[in-house]
C-alpha atoms as a PDB file:
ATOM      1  CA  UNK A   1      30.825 -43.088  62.083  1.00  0.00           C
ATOM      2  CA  UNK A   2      34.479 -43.019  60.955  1.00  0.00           C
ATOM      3  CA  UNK A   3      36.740 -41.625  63.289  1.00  0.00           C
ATOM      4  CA  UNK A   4      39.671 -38.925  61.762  1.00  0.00           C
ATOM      5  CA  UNK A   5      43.354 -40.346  61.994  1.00  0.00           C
ATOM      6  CA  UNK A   6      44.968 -38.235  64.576  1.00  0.00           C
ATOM      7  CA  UNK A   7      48.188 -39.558  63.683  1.00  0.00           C
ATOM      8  CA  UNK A   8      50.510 -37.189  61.113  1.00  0.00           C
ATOM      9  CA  UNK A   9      52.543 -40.771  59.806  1.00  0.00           C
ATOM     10  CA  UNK A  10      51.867 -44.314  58.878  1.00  0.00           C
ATOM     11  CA  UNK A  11      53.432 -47.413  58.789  1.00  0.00           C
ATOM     12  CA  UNK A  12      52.931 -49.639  55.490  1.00  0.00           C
ATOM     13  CA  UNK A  13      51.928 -53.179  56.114  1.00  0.00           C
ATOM     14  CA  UNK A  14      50.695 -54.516  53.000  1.00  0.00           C
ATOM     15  CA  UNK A  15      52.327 -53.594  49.482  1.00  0.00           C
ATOM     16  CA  UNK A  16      50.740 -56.206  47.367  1.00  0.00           C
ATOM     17  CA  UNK A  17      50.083 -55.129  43.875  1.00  0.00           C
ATOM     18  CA  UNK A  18      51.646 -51.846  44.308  1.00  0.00           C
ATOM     19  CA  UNK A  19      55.417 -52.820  45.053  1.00  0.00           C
ATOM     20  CA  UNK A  20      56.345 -49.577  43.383  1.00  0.00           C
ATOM     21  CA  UNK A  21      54.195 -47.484  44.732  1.00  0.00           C
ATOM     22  CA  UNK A  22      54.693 -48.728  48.865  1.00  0.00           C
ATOM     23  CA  UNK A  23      57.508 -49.811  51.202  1.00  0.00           C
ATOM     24  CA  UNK A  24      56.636 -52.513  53.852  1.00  0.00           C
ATOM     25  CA  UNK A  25      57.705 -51.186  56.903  1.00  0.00           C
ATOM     26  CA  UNK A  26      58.356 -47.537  55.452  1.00  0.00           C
ATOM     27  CA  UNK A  27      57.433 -44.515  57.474  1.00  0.00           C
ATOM     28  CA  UNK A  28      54.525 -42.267  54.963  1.00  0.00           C
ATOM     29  CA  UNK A  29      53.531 -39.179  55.806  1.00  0.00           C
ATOM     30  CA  UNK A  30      49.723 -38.485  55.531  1.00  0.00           C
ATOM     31  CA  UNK A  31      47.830 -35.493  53.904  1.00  0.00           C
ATOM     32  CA  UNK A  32      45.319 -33.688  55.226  1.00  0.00           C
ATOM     33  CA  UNK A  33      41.913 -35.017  53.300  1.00  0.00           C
ATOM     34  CA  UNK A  34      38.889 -36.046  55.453  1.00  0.00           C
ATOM     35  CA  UNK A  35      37.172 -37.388  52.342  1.00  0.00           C
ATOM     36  CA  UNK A  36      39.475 -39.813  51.721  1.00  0.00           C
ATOM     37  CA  UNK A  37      39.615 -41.191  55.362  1.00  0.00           C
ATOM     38  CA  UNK A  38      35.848 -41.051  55.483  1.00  0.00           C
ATOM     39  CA  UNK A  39      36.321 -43.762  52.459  1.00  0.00           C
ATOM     40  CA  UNK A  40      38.579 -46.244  54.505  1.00  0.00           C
ATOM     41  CA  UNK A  41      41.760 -44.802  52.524  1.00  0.00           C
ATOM     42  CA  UNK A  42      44.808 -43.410  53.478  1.00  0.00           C
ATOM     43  CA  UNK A  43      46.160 -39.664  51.661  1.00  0.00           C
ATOM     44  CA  UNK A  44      49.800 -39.499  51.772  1.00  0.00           C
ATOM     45  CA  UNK A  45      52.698 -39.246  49.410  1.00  0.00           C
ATOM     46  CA  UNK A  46      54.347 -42.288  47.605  1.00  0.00           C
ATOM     47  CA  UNK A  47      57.496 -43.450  46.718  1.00  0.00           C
ATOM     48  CA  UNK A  48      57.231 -41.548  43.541  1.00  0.00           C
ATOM     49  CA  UNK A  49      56.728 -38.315  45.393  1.00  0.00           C
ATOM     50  CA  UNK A  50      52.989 -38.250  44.082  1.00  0.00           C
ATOM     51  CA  UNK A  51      49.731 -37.705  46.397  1.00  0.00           C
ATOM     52  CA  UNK A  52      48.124 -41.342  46.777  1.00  0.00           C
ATOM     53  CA  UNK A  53      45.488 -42.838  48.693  1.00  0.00           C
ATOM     54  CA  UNK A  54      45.553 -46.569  49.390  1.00  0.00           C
ATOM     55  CA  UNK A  55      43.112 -48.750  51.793  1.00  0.00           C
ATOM     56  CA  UNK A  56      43.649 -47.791  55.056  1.00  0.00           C
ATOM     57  CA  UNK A  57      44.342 -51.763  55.862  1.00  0.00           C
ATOM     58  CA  UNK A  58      47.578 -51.331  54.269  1.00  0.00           C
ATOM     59  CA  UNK A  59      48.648 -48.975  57.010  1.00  0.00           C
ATOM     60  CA  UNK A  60      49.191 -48.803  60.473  1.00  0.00           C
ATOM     61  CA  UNK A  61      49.308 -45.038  62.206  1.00  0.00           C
ATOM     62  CA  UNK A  62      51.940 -44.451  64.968  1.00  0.00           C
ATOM     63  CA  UNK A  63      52.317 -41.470  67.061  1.00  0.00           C
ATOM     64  CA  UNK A  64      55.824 -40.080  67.181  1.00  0.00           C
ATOM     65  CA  UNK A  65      57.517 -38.307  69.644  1.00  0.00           C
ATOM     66  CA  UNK A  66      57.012 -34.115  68.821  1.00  0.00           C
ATOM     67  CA  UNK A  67      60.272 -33.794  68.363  1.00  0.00           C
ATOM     68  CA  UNK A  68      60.847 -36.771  65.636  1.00  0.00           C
ATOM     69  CA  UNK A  69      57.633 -35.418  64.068  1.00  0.00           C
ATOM     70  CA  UNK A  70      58.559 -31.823  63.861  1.00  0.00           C
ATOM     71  CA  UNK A  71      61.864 -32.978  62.704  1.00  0.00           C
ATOM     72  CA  UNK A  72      60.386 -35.091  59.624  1.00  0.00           C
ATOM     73  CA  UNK A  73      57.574 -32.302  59.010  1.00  0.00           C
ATOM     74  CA  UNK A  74      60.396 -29.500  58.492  1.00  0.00           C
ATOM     75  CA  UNK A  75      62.244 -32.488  56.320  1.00  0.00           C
ATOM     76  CA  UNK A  76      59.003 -32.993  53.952  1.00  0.00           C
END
């Protein structure tokens, strides 16, 4: 059974072969879509501005503190 990222942000680790699309070390914020993470992916927003969803191996999830999340959730 997959478990549901808790975390609201990810770190990229991997960009290969979509160096437009990802950051490597660049803070994403993820999107709300249990399908996707039930797939081994990763919702969030690229550096395009569009809705994406790239292996989860790409990505590492961090917990912020509330108020650096709240801050960049008001900011998105």
């Amino acid at each position: 059974m997959t478990q549901k990222l808790q975390a609201k942000f990810v770190i990229c680790l991997n960009n290969q072969g979509y160096e437009a699309s990802l950051e490597v070390g660049k803070l994403y914020r993820l999107i709300d879509d249990e399908e996707a993470q039930i797939n081994g992916l990763i919702p969030g927003i690229d550096e395009s501005g569009a809705d994406y969803a790239f292996s989860a191996q790409r990505f590492y999830a961090v917990e912020l503190l509330q108020n650096v999340e709240e801050a960049l959730l008001v900011k998105s």
